[in-house]
PDB file of N, CA and C in Angstrom:
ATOM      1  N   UNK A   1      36.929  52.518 -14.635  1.00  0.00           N
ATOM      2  CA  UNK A   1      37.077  51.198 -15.205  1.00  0.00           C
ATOM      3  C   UNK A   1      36.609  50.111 -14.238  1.00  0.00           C
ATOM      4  N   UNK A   2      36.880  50.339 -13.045  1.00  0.00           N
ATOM      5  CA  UNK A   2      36.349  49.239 -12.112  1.00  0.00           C
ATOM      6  C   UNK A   2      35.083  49.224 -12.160  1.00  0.00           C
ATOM      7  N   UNK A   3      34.193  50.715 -12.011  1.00  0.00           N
ATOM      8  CA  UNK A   3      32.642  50.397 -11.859  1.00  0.00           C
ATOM      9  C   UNK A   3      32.227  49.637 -13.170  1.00  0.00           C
ATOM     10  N   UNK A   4      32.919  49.319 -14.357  1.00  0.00           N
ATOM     11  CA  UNK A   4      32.990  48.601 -15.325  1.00  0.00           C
ATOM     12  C   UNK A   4      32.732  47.526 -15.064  1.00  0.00           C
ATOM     13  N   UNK A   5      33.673  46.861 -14.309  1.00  0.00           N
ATOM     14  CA  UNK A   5      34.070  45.470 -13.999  1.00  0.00           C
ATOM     15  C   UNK A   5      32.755  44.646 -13.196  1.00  0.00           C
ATOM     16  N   UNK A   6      32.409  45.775 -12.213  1.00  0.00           N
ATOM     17  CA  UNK A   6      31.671  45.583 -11.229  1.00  0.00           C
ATOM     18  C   UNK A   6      30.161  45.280 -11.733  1.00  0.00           C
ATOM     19  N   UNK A   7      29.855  46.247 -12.501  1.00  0.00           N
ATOM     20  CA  UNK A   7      28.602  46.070 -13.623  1.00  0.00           C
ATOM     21  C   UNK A   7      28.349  44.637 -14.226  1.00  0.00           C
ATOM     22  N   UNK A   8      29.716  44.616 -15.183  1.00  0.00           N
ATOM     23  CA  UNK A   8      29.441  43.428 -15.630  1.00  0.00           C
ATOM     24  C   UNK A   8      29.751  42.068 -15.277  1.00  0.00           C
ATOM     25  N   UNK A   9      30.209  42.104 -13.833  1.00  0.00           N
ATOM     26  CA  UNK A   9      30.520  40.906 -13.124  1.00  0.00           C
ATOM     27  C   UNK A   9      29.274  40.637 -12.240  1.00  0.00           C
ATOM     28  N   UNK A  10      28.241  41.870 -12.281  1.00  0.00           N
ATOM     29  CA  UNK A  10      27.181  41.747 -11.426  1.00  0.00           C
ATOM     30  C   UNK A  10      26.049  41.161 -12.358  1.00  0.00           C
ATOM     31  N   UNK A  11      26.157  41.264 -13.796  1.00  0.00           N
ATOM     32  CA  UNK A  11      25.249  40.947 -14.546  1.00  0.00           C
ATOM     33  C   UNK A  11      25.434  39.424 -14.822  1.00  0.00           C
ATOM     34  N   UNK A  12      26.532  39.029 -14.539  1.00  0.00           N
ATOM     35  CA  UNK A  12      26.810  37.486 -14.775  1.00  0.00           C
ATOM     36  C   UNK A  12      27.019  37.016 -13.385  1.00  0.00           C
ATOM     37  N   UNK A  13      27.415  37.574 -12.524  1.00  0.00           N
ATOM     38  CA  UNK A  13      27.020  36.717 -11.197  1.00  0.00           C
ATOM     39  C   UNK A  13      25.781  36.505 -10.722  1.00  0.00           C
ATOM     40  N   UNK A  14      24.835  37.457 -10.874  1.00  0.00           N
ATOM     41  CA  UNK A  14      23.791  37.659 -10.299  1.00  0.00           C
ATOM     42  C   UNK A  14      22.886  35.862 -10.755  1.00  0.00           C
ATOM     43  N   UNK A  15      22.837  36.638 -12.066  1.00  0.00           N
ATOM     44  CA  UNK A  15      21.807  34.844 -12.857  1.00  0.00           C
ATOM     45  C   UNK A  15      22.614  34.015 -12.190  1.00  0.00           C
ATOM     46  N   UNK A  16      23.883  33.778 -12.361  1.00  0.00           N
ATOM     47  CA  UNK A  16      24.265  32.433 -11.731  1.00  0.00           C
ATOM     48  C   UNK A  16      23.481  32.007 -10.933  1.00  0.00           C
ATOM     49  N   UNK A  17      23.975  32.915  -9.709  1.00  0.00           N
ATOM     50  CA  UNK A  17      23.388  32.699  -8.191  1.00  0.00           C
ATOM     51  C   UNK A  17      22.304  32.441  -8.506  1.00  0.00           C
ATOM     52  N   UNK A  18      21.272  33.202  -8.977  1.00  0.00           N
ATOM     53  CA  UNK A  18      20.190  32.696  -8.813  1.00  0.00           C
ATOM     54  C   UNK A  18      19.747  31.461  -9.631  1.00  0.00           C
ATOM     55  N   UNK A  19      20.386  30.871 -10.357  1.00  0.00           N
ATOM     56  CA  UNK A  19      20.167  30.000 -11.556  1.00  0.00           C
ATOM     57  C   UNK A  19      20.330  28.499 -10.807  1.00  0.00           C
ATOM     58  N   UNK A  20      21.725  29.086  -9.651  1.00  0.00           N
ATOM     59  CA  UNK A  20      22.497  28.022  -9.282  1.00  0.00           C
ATOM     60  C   UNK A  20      21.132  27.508  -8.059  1.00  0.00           C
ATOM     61  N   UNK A  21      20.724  28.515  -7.114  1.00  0.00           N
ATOM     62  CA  UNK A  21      19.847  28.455  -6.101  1.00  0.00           C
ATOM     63  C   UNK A  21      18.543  27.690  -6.045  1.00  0.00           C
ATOM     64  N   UNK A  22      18.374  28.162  -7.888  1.00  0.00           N
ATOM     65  CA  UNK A  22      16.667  27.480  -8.112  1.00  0.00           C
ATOM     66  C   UNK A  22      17.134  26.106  -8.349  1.00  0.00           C
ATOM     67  N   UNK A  23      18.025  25.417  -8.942  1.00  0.00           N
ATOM     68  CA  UNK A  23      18.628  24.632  -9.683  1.00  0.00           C
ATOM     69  C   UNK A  23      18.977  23.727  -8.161  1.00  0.00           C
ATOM     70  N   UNK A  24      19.166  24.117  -7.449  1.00  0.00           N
ATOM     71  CA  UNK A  24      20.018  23.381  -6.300  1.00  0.00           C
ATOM     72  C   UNK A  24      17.985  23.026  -5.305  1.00  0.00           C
ATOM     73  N   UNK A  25      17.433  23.726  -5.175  1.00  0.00           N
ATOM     74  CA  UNK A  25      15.841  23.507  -4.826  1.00  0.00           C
ATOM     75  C   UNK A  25      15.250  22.815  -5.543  1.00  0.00           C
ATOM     76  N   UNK A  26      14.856  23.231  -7.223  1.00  0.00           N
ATOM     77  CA  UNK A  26      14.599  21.974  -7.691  1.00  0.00           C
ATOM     78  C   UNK A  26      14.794  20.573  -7.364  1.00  0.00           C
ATOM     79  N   UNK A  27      16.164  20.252  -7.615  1.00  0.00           N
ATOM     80  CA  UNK A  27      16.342  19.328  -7.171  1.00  0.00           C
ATOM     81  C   UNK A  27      16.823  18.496  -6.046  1.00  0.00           C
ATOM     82  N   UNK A  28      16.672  19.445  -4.797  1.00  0.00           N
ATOM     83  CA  UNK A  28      16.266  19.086  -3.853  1.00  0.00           C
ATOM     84  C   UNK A  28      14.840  18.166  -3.599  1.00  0.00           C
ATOM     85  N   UNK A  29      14.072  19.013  -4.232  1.00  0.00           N
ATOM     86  CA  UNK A  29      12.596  18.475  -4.461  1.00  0.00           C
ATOM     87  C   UNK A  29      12.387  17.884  -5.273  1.00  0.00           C
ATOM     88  N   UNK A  30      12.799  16.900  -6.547  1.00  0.00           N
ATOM     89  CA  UNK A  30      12.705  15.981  -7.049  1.00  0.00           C
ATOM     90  C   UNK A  30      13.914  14.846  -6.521  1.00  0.00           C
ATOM     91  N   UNK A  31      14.851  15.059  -5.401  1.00  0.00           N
ATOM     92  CA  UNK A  31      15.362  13.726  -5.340  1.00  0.00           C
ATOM     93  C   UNK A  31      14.837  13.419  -4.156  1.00  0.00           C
ATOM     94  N   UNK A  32      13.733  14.647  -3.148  1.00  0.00           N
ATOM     95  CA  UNK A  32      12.521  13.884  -2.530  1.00  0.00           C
ATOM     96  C   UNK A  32      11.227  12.987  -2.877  1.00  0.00           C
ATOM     97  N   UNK A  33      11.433  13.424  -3.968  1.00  0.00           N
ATOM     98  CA  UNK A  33      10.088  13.017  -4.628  1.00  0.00           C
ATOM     99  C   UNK A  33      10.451  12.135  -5.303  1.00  0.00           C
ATOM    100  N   UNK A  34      11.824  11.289  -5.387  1.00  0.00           N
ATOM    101  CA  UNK A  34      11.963   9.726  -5.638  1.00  0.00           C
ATOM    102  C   UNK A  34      12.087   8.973  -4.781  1.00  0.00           C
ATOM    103  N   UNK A  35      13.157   9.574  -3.674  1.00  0.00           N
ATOM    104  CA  UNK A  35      13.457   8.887  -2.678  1.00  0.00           C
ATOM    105  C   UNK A  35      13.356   8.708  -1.797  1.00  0.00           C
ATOM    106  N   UNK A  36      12.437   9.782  -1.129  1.00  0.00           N
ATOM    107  CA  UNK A  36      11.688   9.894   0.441  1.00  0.00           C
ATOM    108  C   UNK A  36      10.843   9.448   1.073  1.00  0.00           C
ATOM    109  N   UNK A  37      10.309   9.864   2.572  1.00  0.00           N
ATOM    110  CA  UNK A  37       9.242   9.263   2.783  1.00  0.00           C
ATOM    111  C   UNK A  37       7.949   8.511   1.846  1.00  0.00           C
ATOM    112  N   UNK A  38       7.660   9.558   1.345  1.00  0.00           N
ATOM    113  CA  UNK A  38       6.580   9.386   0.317  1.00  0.00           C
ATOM    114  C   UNK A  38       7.095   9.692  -1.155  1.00  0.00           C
ATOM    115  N   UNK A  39       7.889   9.418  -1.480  1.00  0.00           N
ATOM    116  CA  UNK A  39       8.415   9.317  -2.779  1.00  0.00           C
ATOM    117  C   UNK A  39       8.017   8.135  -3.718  1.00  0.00           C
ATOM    118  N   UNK A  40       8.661   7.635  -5.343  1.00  0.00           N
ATOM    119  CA  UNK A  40       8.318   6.853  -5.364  1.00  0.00           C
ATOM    120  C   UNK A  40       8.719   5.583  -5.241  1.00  0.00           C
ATOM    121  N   UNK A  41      10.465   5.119  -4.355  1.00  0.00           N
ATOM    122  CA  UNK A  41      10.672   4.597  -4.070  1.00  0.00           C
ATOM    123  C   UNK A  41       9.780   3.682  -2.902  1.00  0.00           C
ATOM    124  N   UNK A  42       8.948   4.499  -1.850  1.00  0.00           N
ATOM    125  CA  UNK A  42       7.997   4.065  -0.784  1.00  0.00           C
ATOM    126  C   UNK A  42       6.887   3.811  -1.601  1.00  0.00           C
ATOM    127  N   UNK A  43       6.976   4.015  -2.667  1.00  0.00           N
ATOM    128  CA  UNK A  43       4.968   3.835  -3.154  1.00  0.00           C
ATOM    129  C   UNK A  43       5.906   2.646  -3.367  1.00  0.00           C
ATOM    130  N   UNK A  44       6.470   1.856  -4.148  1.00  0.00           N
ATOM    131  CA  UNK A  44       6.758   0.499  -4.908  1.00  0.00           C
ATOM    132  C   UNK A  44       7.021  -0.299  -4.060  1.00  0.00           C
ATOM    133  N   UNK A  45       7.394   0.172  -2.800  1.00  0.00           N
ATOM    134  CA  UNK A  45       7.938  -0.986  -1.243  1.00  0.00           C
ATOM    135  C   UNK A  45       5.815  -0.985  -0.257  1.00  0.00           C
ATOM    136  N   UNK A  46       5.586   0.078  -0.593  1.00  0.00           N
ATOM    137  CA  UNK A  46       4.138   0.208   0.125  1.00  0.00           C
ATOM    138  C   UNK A  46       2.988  -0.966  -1.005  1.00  0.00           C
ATOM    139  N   UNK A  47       2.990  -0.730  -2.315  1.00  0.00           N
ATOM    140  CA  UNK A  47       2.490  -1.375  -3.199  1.00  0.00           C
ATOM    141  C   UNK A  47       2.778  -2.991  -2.959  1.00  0.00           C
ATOM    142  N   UNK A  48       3.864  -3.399  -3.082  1.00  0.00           N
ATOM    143  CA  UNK A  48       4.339  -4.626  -2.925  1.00  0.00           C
ATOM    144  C   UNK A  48       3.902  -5.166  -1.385  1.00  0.00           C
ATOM    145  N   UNK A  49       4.321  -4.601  -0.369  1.00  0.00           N
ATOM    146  CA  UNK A  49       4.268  -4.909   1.214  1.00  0.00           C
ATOM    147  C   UNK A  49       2.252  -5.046   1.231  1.00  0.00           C
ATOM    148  N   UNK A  50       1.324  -4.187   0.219  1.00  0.00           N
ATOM    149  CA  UNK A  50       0.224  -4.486   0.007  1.00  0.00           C
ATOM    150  C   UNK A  50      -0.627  -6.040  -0.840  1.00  0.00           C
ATOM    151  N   UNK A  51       0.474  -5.952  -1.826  1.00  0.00           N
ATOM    152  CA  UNK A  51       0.509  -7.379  -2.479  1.00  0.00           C
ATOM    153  C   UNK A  51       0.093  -8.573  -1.464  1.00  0.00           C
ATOM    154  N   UNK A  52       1.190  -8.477  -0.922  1.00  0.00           N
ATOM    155  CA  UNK A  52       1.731  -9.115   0.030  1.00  0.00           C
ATOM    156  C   UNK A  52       0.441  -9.677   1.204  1.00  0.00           C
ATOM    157  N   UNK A  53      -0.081  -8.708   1.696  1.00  0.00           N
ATOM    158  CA  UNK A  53      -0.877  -8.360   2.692  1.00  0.00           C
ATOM    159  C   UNK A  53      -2.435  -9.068   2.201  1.00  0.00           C
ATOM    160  N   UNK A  54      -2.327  -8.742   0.819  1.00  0.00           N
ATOM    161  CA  UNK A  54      -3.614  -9.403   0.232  1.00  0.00           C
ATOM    162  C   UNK A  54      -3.700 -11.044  -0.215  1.00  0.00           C
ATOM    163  N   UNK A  55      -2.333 -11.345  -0.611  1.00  0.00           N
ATOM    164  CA  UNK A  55      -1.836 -13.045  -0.706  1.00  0.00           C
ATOM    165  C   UNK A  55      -2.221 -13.595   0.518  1.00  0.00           C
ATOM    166  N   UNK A  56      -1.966 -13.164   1.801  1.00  0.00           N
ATOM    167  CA  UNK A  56      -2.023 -13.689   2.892  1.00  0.00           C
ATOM    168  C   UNK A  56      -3.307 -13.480   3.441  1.00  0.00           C
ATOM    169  N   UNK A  57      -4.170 -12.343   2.951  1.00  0.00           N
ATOM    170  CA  UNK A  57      -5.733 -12.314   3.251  1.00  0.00           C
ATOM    171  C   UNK A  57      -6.182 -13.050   2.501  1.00  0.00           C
ATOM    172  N   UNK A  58      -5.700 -13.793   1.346  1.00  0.00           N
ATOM    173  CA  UNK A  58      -6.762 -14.622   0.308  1.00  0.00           C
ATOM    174  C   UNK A  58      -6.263 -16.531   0.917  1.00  0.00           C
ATOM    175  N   UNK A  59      -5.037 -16.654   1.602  1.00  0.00           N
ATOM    176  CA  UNK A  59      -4.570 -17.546   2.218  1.00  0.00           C
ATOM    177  C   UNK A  59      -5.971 -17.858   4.012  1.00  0.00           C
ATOM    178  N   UNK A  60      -5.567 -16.749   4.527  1.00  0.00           N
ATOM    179  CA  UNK A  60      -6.996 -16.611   5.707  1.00  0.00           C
ATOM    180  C   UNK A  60      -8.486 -17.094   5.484  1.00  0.00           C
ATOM    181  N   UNK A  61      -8.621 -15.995   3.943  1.00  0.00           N
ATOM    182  CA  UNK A  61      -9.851 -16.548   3.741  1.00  0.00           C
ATOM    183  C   UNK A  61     -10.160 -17.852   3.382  1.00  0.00           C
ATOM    184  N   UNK A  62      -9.372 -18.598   2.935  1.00  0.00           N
ATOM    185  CA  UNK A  62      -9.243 -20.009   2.611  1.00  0.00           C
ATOM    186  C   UNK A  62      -9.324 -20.558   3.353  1.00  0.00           C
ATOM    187  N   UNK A  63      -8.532 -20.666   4.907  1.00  0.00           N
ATOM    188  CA  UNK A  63      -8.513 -21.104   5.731  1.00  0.00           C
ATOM    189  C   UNK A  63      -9.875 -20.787   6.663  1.00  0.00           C
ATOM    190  N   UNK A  64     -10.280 -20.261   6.587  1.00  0.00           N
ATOM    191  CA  UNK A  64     -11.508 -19.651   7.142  1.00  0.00           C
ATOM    192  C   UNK A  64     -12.625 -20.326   7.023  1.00  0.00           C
ATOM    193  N   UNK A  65     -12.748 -20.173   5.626  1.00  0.00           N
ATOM    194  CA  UNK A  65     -14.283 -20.952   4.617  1.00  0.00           C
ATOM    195  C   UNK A  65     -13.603 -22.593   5.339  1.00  0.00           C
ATOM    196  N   UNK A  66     -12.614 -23.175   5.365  1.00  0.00           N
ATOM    197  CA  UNK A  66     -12.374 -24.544   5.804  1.00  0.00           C
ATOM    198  C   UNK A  66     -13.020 -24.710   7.249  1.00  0.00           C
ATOM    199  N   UNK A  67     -12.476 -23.949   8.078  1.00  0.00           N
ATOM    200  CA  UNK A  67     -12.980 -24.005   9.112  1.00  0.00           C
ATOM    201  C   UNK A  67     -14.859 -24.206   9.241  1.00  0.00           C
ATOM    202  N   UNK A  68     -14.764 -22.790   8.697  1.00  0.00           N
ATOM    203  CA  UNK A  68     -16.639 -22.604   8.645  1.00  0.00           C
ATOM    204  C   UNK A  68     -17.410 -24.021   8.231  1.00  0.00           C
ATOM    205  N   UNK A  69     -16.965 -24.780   7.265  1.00  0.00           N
ATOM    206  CA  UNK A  69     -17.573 -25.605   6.657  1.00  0.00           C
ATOM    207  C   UNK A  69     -17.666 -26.873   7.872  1.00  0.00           C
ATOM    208  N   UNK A  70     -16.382 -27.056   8.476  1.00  0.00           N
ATOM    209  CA  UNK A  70     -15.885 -28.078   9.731  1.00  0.00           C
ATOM    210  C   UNK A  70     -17.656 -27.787  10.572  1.00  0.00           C
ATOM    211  N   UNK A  71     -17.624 -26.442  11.050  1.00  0.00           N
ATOM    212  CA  UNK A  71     -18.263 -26.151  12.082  1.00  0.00           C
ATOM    213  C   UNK A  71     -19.346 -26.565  12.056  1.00  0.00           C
ATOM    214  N   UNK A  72     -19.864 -25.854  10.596  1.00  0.00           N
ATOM    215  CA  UNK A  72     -21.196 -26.089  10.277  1.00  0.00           C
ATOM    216  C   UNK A  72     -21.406 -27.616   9.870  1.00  0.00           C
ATOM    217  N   UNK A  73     -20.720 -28.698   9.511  1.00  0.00           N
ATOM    218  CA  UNK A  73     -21.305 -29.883  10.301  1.00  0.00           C
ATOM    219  C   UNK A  73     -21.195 -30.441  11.681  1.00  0.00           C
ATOM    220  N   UNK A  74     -20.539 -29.634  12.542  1.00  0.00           N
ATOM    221  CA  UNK A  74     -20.969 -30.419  13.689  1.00  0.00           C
ATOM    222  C   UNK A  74     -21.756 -29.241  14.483  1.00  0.00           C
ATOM    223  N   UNK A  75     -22.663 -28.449  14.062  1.00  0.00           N
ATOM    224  CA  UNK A  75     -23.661 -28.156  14.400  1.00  0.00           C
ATOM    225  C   UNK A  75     -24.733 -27.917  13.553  1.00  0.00           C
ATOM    226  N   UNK A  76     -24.763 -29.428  12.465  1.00  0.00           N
ATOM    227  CA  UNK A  76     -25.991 -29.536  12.070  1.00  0.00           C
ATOM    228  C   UNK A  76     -26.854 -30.203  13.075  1.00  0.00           C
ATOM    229  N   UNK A  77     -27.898 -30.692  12.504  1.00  0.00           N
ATOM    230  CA  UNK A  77     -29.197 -31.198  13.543  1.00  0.00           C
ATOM    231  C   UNK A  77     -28.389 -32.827  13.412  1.00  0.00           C
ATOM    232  N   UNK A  78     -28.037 -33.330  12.675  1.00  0.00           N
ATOM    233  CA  UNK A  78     -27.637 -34.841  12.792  1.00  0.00           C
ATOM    234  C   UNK A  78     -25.743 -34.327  12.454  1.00  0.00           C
ATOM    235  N   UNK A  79     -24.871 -35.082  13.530  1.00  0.00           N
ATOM    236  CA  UNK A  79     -23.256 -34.548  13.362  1.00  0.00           C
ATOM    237  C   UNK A  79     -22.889 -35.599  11.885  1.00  0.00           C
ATOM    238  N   UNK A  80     -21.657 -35.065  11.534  1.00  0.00           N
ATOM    239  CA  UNK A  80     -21.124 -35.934  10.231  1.00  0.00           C
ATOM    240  C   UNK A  80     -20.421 -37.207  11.438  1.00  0.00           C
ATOM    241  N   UNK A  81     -21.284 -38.219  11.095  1.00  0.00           N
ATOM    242  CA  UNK A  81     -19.846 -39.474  11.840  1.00  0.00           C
ATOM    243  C   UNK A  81     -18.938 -39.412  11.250  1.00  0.00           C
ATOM    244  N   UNK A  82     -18.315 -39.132  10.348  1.00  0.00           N
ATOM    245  CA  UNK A  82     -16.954 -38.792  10.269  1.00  0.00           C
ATOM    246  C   UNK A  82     -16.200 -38.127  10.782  1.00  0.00           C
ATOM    247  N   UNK A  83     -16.601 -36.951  10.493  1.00  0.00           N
ATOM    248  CA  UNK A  83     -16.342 -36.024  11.578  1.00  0.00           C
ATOM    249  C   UNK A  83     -16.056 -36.173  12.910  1.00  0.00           C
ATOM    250  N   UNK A  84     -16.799 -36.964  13.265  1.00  0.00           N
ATOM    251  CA  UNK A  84     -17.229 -37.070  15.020  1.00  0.00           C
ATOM    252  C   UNK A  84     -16.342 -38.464  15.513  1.00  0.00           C
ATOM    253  N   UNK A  85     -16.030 -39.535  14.550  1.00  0.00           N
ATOM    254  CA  UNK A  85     -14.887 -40.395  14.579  1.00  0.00           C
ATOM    255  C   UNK A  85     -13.628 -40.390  14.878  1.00  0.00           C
ATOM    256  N   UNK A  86     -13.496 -39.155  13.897  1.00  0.00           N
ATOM    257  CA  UNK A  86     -11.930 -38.711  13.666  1.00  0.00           C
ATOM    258  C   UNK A  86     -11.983 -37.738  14.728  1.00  0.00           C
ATOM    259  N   UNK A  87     -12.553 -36.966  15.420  1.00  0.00           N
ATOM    260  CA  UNK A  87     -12.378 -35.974  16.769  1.00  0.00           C
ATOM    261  C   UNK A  87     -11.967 -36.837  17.696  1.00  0.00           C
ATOM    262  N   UNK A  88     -13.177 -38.524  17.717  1.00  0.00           N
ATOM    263  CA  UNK A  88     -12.957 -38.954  19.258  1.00  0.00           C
ATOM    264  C   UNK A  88     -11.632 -39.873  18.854  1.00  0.00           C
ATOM    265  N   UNK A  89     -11.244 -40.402  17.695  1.00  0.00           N
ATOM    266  CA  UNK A  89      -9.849 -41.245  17.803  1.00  0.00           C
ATOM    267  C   UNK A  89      -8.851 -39.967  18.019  1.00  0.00           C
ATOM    268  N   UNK A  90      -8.908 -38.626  18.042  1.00  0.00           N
ATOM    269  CA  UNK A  90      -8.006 -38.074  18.225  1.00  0.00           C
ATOM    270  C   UNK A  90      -7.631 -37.280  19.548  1.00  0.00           C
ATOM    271  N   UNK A  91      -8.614 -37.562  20.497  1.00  0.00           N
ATOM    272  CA  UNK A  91      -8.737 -37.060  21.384  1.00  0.00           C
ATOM    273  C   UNK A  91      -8.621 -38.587  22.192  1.00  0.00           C
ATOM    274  N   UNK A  92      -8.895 -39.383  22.406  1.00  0.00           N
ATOM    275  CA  UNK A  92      -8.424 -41.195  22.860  1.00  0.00           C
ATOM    276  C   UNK A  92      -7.512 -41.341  22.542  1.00  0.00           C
ATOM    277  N   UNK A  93      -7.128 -40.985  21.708  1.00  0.00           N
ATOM    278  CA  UNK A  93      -5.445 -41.236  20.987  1.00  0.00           C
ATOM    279  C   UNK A  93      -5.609 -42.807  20.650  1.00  0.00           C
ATOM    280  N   UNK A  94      -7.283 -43.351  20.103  1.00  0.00           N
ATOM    281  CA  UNK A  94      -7.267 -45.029  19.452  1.00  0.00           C
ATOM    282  C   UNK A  94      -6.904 -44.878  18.157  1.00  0.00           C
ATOM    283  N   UNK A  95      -7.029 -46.198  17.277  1.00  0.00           N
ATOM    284  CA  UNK A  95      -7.373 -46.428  16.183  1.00  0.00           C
ATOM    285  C   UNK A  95      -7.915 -47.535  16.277  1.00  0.00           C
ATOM    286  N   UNK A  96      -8.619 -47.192  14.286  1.00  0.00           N
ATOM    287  CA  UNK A  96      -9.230 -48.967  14.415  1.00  0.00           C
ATOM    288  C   UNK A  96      -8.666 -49.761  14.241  1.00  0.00           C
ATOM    289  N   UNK A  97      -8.864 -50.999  14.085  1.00  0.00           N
ATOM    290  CA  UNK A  97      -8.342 -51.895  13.803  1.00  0.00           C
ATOM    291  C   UNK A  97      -7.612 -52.118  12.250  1.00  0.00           C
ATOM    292  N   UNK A  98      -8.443 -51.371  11.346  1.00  0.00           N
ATOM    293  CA  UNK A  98      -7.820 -51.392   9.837  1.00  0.00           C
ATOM    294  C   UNK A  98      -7.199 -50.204   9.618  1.00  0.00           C
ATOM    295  N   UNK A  99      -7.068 -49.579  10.281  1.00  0.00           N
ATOM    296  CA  UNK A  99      -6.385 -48.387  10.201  1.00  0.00           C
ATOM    297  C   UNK A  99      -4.914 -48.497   9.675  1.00  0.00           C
ATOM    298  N   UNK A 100      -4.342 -48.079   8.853  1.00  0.00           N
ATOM    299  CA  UNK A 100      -2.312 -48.392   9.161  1.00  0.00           C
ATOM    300  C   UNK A 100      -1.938 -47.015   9.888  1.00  0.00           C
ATOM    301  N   UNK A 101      -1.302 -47.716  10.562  1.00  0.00           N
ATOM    302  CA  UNK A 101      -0.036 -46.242  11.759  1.00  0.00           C
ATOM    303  C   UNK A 101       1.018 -46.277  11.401  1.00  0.00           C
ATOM    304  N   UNK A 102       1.416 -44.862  10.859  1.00  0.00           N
ATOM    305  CA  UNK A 102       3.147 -45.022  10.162  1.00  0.00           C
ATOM    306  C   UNK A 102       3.382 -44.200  11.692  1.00  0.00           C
ATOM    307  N   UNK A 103       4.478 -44.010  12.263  1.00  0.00           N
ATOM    308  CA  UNK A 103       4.975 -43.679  13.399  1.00  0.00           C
ATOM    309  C   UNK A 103       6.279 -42.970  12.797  1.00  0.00           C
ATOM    310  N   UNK A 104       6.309 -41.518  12.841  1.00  0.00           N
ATOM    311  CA  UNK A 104       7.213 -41.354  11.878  1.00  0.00           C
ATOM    312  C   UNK A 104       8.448 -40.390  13.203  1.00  0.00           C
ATOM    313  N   UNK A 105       8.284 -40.419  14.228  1.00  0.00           N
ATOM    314  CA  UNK A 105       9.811 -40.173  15.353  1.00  0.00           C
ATOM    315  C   UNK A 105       8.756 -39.885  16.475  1.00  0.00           C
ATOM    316  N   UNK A 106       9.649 -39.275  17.388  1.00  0.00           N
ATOM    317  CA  UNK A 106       9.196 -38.525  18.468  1.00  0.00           C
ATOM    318  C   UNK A 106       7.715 -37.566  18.113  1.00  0.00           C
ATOM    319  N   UNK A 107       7.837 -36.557  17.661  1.00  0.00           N
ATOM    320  CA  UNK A 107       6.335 -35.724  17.041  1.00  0.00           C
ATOM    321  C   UNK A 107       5.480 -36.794  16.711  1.00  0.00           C
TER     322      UNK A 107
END
């Protein structure tokens, strides 16, 4: 009667175990594959942190083309007097005479 028992406690333990084993790996490997290194919690923080990265490259490039444009008049063949006005009152620390000066503290 026991090798009975044994039989059929082996036929229902056995799948468990193994049911329980694959079942416990599986999802081992899918709650990596949401939440891990490279899961897809990191793609949506990597995606965004890229967003990000490109707002501030399209901010550069803006700032950039401003610059470029500065440069390239004061190394045309004739300078912008404007340009070349507003450098030397800012470097004299003058103004003109019609100028208004708000003086707004210390800075």
């Amino acid at each position: 009667m026991s090798m009975v028992i044994r039989r059929r406690a082996r036929r229902f333990l056995v799948p468990l175990v193994l049911y329980s084993l694959s079942a416990g790996v599986v999802g081992y490997f899918i709650h990596h594959a949401h939440s891990g290194a490279r899961g897809f919690d990191a793609r949506e923080q990597y995606e965004a942190q890229a967003q990000d990265l490109t707002n501030e490259l399209a901010i550069v490039r803006s700032e950039r083309s401003d610059w470029d444009r500065r440069i390239a008049l004061l190394r045309s063949d004739q300078i912008d007097r404007d340009l070349l006005e507003e450098r030397a009152r800012i470097m004299l620390g003058r103004v003109h005479r019609s100028d208004l000066v708000i003086i707004l503290g210390e800075n």
